[in-house]
Protein backbone atom coordinates (compact mmCIF):
# COMPACT_ATOMS: atom_id res chain seq x y z
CA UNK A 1 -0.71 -3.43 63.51
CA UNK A 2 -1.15 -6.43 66.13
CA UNK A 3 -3.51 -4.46 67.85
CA UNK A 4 -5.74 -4.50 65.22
CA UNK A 5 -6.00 -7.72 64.00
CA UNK A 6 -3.84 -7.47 60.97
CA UNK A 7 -0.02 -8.85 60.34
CA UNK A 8 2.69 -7.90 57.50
CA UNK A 9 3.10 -11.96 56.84
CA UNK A 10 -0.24 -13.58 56.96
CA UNK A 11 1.13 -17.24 57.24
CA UNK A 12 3.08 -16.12 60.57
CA UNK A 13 -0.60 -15.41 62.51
CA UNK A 14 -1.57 -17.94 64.98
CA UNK A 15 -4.14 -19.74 65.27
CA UNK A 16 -5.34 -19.87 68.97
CA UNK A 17 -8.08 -22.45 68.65
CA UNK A 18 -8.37 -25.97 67.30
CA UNK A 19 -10.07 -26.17 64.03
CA UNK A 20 -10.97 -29.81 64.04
CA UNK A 21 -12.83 -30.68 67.24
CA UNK A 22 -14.86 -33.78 67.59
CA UNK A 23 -18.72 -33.65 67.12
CA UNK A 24 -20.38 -33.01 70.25
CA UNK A 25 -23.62 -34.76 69.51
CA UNK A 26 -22.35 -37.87 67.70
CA UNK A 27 -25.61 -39.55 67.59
CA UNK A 28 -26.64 -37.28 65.12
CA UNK A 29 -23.63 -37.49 62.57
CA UNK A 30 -24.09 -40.85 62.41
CA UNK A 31 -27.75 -40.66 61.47
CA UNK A 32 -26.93 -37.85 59.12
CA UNK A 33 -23.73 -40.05 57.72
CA UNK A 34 -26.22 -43.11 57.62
CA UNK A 35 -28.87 -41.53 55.69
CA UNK A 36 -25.90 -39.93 53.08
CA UNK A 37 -25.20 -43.31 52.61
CA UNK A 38 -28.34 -44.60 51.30
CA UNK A 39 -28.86 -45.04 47.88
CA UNK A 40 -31.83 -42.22 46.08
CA UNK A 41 -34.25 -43.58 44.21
CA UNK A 42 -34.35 -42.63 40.70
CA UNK A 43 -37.91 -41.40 39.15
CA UNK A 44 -38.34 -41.06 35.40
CA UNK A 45 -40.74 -38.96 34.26
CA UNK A 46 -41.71 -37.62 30.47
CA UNK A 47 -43.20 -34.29 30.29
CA UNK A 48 -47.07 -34.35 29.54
CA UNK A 49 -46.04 -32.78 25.84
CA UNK A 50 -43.70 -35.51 25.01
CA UNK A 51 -46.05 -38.19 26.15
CA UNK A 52 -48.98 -36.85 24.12
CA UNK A 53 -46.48 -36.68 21.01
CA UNK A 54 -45.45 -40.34 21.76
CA UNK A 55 -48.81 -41.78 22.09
CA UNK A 56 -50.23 -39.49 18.26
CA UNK A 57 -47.59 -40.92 16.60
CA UNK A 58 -47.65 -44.42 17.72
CA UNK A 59 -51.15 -44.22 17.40
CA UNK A 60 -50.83 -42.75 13.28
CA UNK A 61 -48.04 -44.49 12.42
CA UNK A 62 -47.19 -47.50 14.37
CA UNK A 63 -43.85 -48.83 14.41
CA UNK A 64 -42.66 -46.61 11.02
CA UNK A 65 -39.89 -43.87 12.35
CA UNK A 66 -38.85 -42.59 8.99
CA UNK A 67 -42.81 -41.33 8.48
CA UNK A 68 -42.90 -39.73 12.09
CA UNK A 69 -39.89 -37.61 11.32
CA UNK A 70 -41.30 -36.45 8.70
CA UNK A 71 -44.86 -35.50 10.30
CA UNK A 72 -45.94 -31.62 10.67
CA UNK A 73 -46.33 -32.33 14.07
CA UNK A 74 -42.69 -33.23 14.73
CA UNK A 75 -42.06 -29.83 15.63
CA UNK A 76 -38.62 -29.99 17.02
CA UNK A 77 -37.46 -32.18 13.90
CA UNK A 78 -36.62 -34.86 15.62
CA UNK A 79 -34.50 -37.86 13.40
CA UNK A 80 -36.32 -41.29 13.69
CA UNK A 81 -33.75 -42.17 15.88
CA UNK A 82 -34.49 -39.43 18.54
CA UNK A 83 -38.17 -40.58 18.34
CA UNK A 84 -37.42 -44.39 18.81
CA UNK A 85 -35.61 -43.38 21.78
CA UNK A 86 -38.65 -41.17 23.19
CA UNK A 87 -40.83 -43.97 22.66
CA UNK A 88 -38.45 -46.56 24.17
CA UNK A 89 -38.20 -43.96 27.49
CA UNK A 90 -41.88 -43.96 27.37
CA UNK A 91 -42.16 -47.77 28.03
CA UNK A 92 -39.69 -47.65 30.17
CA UNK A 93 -41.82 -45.52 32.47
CA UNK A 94 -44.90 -47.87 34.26
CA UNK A 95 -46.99 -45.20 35.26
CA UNK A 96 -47.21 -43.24 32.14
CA UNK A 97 -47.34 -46.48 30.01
CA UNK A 98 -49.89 -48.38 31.66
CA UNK A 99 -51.88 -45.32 31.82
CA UNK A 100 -51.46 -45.14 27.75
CA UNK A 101 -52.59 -48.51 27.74
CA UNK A 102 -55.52 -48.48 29.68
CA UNK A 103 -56.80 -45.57 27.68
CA UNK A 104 -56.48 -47.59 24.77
CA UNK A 105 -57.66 -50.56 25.83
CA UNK A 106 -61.24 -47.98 27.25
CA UNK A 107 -61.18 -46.35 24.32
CA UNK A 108 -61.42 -49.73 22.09
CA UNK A 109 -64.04 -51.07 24.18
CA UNK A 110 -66.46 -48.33 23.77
């Protein structure tokens, strides 16, 4: 059974090479190890549906939650809480709020 490779008591096999060796081209661990060790930077994005149902309702109804949730377009019946909060996200993103706002500000110019 030697011959071919196979034993009655796996743990008594033995191991003929080392395992752990060191890293031949060191350099490169370290770059890899350095670049791990960076920290990502986040991105927040809103999908381009939740943004457009964001900017109808604060454009119908302002500030008031309560009438939002209650709107035929809140399709996924979201509470006026869930809505504050996708409004909140949605100033908390630059890009897709400045853009909001300099559509507004175009559109009450014209």
């Amino acid at each position: 059974m030697k011959d071919m490779g196979l034993s009655s008591d796996p743990n008594a096999m033995d191991v003929s090479e080392d395992v752990e060796g060191e890293p031949t081209k060191k350099h490169v661990v370290k770059a890899l190890e350095d670049e791990a060790s960076q920290p990502t930077r986040k991105t927040l994005r809103m999908s381009g549906d939740n943004v457009k149902f964001c900017v109808y309702m604060m454009e119908k109804y302002g500030e008031d939650y309560k009438a939002m949730a209650k709107d035929s377009k809140n399709y996924y019946q979201d509470t006026p809480a869930q809505i504050r909060q996708k409004i909140k996200t949605l100033k908390k993103i630059p890009e897709q709020w400045n853009g909001y706002l300099r559509a507004k500000q175009m559109c009450e110019e014209s």
